[in-house]
C-alpha atoms as a PDB file:
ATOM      1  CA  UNK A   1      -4.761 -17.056   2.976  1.00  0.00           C
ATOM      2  CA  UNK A   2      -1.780 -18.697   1.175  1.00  0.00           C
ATOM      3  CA  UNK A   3      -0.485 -17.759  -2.034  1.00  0.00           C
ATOM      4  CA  UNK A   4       1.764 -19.491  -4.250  1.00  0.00           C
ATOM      5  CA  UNK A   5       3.394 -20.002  -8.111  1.00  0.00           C
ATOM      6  CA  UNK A   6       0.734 -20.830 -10.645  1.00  0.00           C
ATOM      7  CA  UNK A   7      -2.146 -19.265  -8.761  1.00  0.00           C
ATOM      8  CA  UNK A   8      -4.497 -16.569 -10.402  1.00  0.00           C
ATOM      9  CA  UNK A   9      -6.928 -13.790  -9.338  1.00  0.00           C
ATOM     10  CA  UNK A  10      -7.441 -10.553  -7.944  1.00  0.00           C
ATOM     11  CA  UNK A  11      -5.330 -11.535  -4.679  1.00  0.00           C
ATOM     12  CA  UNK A  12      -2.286 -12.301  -6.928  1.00  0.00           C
ATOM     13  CA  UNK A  13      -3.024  -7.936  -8.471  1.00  0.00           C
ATOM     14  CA  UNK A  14      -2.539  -6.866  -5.380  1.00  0.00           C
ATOM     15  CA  UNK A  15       0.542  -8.868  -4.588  1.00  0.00           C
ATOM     16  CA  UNK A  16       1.819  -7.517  -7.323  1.00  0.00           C
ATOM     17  CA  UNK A  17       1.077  -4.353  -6.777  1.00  0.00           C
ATOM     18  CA  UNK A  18       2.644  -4.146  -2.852  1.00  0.00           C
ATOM     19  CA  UNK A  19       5.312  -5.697  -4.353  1.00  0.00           C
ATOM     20  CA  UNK A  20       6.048  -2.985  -7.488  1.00  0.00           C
ATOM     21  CA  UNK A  21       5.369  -0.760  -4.108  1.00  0.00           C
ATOM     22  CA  UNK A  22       8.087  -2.170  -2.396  1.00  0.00           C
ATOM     23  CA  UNK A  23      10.493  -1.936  -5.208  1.00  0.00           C
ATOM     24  CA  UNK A  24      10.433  -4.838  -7.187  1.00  0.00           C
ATOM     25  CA  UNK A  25       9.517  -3.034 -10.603  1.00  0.00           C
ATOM     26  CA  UNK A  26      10.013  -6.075 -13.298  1.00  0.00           C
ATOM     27  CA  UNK A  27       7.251  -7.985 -11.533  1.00  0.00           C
ATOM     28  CA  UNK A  28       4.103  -7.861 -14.116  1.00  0.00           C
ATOM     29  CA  UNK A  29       0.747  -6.793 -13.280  1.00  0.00           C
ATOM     30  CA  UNK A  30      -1.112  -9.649 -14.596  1.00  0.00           C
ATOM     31  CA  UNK A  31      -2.743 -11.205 -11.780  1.00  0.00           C
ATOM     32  CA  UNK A  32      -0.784 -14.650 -12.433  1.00  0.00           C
ATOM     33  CA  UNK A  33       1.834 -15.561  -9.552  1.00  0.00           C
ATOM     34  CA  UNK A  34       4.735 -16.371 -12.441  1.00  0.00           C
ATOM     35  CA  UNK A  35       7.923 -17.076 -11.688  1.00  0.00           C
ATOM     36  CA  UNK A  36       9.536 -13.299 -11.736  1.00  0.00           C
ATOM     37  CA  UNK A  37       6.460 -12.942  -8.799  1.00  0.00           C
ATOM     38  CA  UNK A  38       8.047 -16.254  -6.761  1.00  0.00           C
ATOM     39  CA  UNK A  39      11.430 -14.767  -7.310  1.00  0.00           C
ATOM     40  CA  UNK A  40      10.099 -10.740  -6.225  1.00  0.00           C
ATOM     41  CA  UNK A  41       8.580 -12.850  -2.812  1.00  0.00           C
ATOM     42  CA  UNK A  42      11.459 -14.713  -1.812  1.00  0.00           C
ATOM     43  CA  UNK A  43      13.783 -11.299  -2.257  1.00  0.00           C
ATOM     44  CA  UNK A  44      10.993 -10.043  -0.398  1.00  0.00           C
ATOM     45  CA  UNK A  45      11.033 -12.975   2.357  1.00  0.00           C
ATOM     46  CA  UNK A  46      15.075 -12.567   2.653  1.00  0.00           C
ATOM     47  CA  UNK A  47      14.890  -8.986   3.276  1.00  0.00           C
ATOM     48  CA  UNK A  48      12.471  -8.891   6.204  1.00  0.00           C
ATOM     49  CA  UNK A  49      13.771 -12.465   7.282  1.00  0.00           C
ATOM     50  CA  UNK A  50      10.894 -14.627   6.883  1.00  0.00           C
ATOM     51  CA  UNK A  51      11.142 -18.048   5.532  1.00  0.00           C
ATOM     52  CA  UNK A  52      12.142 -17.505   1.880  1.00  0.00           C
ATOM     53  CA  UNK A  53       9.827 -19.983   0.426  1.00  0.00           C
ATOM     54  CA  UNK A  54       8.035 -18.334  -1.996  1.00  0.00           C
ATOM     55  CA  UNK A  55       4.784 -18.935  -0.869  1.00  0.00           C
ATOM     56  CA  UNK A  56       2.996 -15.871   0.440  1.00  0.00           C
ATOM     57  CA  UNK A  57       0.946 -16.989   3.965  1.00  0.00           C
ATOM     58  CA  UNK A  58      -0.443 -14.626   6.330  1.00  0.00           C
ATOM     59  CA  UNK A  59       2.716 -13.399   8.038  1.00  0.00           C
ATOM     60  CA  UNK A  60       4.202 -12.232   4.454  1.00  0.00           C
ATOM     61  CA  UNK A  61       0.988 -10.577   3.721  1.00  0.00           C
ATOM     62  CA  UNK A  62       1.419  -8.492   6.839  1.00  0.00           C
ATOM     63  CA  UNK A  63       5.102  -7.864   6.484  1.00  0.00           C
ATOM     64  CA  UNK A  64       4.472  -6.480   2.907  1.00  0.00           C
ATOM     65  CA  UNK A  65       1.628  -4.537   4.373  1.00  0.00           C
ATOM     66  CA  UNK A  66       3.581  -3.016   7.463  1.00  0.00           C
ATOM     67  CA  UNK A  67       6.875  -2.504   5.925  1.00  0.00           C
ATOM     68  CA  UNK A  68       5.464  -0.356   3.300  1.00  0.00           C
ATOM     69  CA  UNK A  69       4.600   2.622   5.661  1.00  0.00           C
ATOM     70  CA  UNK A  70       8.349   2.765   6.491  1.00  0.00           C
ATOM     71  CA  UNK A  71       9.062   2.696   2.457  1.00  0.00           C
ATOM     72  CA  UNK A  72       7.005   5.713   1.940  1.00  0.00           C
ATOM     73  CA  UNK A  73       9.349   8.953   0.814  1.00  0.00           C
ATOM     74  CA  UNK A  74       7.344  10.274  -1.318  1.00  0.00           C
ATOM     75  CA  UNK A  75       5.891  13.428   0.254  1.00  0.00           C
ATOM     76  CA  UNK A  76       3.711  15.140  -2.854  1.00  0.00           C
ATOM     77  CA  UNK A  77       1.065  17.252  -2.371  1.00  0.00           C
ATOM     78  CA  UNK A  78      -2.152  14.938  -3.550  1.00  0.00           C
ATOM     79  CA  UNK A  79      -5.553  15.754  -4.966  1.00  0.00           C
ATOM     80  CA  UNK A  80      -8.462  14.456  -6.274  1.00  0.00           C
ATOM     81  CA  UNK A  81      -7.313  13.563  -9.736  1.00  0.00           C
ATOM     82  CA  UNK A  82      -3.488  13.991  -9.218  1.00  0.00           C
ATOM     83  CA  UNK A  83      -2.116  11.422 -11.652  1.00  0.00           C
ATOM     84  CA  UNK A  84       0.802   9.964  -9.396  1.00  0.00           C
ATOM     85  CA  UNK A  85      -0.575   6.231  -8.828  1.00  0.00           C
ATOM     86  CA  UNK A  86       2.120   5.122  -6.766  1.00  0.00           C
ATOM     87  CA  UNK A  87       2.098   7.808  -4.048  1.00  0.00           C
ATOM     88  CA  UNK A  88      -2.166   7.600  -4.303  1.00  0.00           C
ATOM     89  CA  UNK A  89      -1.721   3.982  -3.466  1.00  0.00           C
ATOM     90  CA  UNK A  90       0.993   4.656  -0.457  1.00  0.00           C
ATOM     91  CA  UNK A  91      -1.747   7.307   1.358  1.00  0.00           C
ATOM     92  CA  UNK A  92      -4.593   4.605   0.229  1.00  0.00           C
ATOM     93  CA  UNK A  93      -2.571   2.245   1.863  1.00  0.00           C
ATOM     94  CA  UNK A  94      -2.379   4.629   4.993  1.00  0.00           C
ATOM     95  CA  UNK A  95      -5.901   5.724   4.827  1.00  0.00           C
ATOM     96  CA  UNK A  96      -7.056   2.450   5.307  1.00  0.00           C
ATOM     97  CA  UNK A  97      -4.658   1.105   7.663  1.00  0.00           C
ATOM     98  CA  UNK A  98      -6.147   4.163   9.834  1.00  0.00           C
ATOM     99  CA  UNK A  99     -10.001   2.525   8.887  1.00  0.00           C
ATOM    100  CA  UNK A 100     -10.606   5.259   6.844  1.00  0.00           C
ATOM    101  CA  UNK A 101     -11.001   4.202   3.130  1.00  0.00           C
ATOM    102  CA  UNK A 102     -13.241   0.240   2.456  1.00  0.00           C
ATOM    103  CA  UNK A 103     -11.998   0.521  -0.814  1.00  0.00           C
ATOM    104  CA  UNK A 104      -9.662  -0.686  -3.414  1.00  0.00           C
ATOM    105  CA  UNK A 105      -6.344   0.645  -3.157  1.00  0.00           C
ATOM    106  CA  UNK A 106      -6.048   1.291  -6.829  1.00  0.00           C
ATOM    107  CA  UNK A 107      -3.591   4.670  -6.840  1.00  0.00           C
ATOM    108  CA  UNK A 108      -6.459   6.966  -8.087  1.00  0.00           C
ATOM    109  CA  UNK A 109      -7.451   9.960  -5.752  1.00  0.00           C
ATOM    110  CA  UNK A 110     -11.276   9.897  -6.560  1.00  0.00           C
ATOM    111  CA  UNK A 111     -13.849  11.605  -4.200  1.00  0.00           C
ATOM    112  CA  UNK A 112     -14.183   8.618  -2.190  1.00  0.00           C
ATOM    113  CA  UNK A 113     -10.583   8.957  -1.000  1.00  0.00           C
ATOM    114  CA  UNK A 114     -10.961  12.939  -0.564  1.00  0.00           C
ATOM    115  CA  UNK A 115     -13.502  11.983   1.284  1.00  0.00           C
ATOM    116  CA  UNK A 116     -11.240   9.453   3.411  1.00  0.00           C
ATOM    117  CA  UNK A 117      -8.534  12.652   3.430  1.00  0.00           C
ATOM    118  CA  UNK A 118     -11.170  15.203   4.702  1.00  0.00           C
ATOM    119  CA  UNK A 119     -12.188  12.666   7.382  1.00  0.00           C
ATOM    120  CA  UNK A 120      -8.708  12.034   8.547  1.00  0.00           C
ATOM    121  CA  UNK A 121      -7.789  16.067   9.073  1.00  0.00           C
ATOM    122  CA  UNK A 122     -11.082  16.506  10.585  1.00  0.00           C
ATOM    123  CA  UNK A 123     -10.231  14.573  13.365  1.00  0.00           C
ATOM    124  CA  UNK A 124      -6.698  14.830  13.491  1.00  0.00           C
ATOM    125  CA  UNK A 125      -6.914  18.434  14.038  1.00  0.00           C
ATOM    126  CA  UNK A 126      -5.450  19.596  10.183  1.00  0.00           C
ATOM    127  CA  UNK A 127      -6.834  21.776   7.493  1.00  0.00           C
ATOM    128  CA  UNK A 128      -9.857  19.599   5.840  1.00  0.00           C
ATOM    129  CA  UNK A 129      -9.356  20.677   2.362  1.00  0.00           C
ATOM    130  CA  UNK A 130      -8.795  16.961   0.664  1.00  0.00           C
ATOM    131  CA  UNK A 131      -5.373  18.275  -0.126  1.00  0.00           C
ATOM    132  CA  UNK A 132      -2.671  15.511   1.111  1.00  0.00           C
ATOM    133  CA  UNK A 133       0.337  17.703   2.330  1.00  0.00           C
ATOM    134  CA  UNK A 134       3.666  17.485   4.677  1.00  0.00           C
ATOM    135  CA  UNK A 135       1.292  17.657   7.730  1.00  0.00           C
ATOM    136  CA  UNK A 136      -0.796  15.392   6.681  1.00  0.00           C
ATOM    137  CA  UNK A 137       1.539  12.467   5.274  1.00  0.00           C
ATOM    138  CA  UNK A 138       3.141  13.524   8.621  1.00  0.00           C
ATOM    139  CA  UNK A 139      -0.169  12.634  10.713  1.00  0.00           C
ATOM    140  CA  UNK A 140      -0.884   9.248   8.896  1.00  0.00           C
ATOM    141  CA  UNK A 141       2.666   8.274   9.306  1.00  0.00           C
ATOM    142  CA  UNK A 142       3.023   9.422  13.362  1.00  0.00           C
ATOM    143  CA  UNK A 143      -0.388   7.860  13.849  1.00  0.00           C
ATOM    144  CA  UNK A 144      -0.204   4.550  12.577  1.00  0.00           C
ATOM    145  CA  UNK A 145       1.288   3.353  15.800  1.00  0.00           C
ATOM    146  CA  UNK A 146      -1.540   3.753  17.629  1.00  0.00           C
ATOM    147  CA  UNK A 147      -3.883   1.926  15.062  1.00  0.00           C
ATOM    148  CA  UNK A 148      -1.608  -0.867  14.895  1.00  0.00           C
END
């Protein structure tokens, strides 16, 4: 996949949304690759030192994947229908880097990702109760490793 100014679609949303994730707040959420999303990439690019180009190829893709699990600090408690979209997207983000959530990461906690957060405890050895707590943002984060 290679992404790059003037493109469109649904890949260019979720650019946008790793990079808002990342940091890079003034980038709009219009599924367009404009010129504030070039200049959010290439910051991007220079701060994990890949080639600053601008154009988002697979290696990017990973490195705005990957890097986010280190950028997580957010440690609220979650639940289904918690209204905190960023730190819904993080554990989505974790849930299915751990191959337990085939769906959109779209920062609502809906029963499909309960579901995802019941599976996880279960067999990580953690209260099942859907609730997303220290121990398990903990377990997702110390796990990831061995996923990887």
């Amino acid at each position: 996949m290679r992404l790059a100014k003037g493109d469109r679609g649904s890949q260019i949303g979720k650019l946008q949304r790793l990079l808002r994730l990342h940091g890079f707040s003034l980038v709009a959420l219009d599924e367009f690759f404009d010129e504030s999303t070039n200049e959010a990439v290439i910051r991007f690019q220079q701060e994990y030192d890949l080639e600053a180009s601008g154009i988002v190829n697979l290696e990017t893709w990973k490195a705005l994947r990957e890097m986010l699990v280190y950028s997580v600090t957010d440690d609220s408690e979650l639940y289904k229908g918690i209204r905190k979209p960023l730190a819904v997207m993080q554990l989505q983000w974790l849930l299915r880097r751990h191959r337990y959530l085939d769906v959109e990461v779209d920062g609502r906690f809906s029963s499909v990702t309960q579901k995802a957060v019941i599976d996880f405890q279960l067999k990580h050895n953690l209260p099942a109760d859907g609730i997303v707590n220290s121990l398990t943002w903990a377990a997702l984060r110390n796990n990831l490793q061995k996923t990887s």
